[in-house]
Protein backbone atom coordinates (compact mmCIF):
# COMPACT_ATOMS: atom_id res chain seq x y z
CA UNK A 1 -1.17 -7.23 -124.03
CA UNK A 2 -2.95 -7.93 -127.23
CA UNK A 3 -3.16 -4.74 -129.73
CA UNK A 4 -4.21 -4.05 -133.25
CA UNK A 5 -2.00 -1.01 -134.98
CA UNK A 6 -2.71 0.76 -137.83
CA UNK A 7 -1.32 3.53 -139.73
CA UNK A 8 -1.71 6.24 -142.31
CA UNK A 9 2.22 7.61 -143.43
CA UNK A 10 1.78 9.91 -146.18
CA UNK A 11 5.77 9.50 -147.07
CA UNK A 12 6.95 5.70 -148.72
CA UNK A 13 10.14 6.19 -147.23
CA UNK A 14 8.57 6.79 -143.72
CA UNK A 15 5.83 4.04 -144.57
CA UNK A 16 8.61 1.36 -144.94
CA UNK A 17 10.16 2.30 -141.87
CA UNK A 18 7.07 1.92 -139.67
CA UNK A 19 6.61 -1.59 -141.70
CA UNK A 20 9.91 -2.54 -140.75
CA UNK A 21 9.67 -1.70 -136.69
CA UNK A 22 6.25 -3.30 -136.86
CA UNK A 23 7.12 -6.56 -138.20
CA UNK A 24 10.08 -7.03 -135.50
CA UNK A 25 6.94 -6.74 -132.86
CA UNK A 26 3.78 -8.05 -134.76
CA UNK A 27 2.07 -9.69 -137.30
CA UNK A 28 1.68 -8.17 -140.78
CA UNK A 29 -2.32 -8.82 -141.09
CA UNK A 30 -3.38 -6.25 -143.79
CA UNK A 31 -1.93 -3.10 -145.62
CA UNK A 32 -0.99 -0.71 -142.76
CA UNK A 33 -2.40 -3.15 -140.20
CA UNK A 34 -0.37 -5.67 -137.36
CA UNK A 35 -1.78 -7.34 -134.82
CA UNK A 36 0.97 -7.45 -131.78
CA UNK A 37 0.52 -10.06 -128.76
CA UNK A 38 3.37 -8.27 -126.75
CA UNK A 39 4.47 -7.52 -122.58
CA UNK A 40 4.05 -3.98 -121.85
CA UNK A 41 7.71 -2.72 -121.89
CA UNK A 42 7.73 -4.12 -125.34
CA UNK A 43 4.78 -2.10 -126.27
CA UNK A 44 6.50 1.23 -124.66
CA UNK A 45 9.73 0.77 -126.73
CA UNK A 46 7.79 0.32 -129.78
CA UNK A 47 5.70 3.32 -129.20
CA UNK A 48 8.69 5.45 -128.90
CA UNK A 49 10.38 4.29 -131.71
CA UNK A 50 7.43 4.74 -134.08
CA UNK A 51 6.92 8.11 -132.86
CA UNK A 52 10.36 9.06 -133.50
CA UNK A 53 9.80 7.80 -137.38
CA UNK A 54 6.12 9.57 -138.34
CA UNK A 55 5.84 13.09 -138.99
CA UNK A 56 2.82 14.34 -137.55
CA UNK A 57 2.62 17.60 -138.94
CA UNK A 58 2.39 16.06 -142.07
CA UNK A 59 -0.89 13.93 -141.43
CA UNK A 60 1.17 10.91 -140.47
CA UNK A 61 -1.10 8.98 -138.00
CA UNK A 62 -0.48 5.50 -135.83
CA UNK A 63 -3.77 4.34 -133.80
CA UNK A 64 -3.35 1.46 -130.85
CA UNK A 65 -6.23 -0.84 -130.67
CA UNK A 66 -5.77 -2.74 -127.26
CA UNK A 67 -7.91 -5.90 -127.19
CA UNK A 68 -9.27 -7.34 -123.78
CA UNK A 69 -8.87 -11.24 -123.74
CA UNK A 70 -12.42 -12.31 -124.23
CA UNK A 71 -12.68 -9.77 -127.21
CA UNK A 72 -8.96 -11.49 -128.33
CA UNK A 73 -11.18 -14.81 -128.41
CA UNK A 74 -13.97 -13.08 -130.66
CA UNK A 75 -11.78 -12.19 -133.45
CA UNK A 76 -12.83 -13.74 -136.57
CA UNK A 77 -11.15 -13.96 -139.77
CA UNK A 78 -11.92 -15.04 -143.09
CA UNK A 79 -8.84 -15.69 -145.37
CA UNK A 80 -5.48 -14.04 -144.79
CA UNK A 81 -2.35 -14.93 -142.72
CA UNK A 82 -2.95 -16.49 -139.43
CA UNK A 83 -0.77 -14.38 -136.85
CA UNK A 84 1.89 -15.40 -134.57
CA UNK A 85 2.06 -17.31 -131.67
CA UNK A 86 1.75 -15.35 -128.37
CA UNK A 87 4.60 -13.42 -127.68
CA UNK A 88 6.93 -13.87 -130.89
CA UNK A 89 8.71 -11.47 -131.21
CA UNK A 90 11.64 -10.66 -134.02
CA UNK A 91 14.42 -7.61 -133.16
């Protein structure tokens, strides 16, 4: 499966955290923004552990873009990091 994440942490220390999980599953594309090419059980174990590390009651927020493979294909970009190939992933 082929998903954007973003987030909003309000705390640095929690921000970091996040920034590390994320980068052991995705690629770092933007501030507070991977893009994660990833098989299902992967995505579950990664959604658990960044819910364990945000504090919602304090306005923390993680969204979960899930691209379809023909909108995968319409991504464009202009500048920035290219990401990883399909289904790199670092623990």
């Amino acid at each position: 499966m082929y998903l954007v994440i973003s987030y909003d942490i309000k705390s640095d220390r929690r921000r970091t955290k996040i920034h590390k999980a994320l980068k052991s599953y995705g690629s770092w594309i933007q501030f507070s923004v991977f893009e994660c090419d990833i098989e299902k059980k992967d995505y579950l174990r990664l959604k658990h552990r960044l819910e364990q590390l945000i504090c919602p009651d304090d306005e923390d927020s993680v969204r979960y873009y899930f691209l379809c493979e023909e909108c995968k294909r319409k991504i464009e970009r202009v500048g920035g990091i290219t990401p990883l190939e399909n289904g790199s992933i670092f623990l």
